[in-house]
C-alpha atoms as a PDB file:
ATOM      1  CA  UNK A   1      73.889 133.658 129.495  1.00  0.00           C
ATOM      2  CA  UNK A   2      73.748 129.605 129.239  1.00  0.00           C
ATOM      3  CA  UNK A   3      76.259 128.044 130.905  1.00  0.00           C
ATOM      4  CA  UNK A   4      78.793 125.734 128.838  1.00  0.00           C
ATOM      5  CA  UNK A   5      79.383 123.241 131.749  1.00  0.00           C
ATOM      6  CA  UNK A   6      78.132 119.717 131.408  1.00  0.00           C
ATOM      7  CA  UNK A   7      75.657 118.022 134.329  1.00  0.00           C
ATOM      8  CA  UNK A   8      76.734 116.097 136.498  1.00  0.00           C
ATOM      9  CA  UNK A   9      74.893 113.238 137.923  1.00  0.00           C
ATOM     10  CA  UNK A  10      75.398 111.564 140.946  1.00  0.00           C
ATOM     11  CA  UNK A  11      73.696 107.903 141.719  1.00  0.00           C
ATOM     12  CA  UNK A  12      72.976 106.916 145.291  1.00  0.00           C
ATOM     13  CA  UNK A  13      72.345 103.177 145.437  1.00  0.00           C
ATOM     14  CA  UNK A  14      71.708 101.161 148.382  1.00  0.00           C
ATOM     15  CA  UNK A  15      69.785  98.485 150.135  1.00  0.00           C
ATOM     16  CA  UNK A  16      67.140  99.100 152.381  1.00  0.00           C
ATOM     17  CA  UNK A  17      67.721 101.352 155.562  1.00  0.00           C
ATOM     18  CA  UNK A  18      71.522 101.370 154.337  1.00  0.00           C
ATOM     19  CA  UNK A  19      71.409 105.630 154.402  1.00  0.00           C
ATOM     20  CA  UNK A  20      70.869 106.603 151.010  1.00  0.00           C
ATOM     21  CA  UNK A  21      68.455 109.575 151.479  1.00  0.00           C
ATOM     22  CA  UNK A  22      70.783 110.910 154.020  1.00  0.00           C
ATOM     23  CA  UNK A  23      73.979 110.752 152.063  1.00  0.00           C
ATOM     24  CA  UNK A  24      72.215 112.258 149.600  1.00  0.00           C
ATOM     25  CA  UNK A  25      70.582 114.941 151.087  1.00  0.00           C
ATOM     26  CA  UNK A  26      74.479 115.528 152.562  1.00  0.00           C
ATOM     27  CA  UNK A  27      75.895 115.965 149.128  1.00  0.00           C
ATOM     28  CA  UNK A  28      72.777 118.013 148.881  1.00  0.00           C
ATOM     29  CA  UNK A  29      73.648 120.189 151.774  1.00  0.00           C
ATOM     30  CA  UNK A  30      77.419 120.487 150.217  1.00  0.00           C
ATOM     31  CA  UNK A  31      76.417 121.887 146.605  1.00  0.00           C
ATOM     32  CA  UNK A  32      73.819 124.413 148.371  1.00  0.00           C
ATOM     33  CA  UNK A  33      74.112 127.464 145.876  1.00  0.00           C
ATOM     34  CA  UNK A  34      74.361 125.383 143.182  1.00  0.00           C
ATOM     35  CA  UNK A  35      71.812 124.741 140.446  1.00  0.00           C
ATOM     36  CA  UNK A  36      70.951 120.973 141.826  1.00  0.00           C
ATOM     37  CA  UNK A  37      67.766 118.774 141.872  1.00  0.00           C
ATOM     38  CA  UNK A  38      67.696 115.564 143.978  1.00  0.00           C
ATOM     39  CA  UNK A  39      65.000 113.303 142.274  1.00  0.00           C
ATOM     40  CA  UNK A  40      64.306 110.520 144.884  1.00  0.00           C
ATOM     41  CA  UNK A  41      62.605 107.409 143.523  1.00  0.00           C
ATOM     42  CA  UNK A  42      59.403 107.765 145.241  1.00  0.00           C
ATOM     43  CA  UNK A  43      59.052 111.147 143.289  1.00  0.00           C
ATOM     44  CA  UNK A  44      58.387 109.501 140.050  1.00  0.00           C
ATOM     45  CA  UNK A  45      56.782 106.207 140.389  1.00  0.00           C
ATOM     46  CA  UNK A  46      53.115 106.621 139.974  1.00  0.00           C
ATOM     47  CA  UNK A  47      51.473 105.410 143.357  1.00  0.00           C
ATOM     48  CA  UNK A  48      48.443 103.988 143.103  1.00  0.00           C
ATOM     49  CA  UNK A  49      45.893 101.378 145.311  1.00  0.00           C
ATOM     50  CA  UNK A  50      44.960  99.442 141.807  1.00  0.00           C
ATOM     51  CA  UNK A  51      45.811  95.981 141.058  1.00  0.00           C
ATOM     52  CA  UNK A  52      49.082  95.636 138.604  1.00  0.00           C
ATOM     53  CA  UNK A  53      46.863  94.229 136.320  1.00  0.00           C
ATOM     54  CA  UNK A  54      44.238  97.204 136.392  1.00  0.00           C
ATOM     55  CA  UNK A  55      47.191  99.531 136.254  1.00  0.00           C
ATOM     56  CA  UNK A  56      48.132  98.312 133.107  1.00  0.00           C
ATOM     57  CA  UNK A  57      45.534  99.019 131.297  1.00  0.00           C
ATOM     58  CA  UNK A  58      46.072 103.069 132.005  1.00  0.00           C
END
């Protein structure tokens, strides 16, 4: 059966240090149950020990 509700998405935005991974693991917590993914930033930046420059070129 696919469901006929609409996502919702929830942005956590913050300085540094301000508490953003923990409020967001909190409204994490909350939904538990719930079909949910919590994409934090690091997750989808590729990391790499390259220059910017060389990293370009990829």
């Amino acid at each position: 059966m696919i469901s006929s509700q609409k996502p919702i998405v929830i942005g956590v935005t913050g300085g540094s240090a301000s508490g953003k991974t923990s409020v967001s693991r909190a409204i994490f917590d909350q939904f538990s149950g719930h079909s949910l993914l919590l994409l934090e930033q690091d997750a989808y930046y590729k990391h790499s020990d390259l220059p910017f420059e060389e990293r370009k070129k990829n």
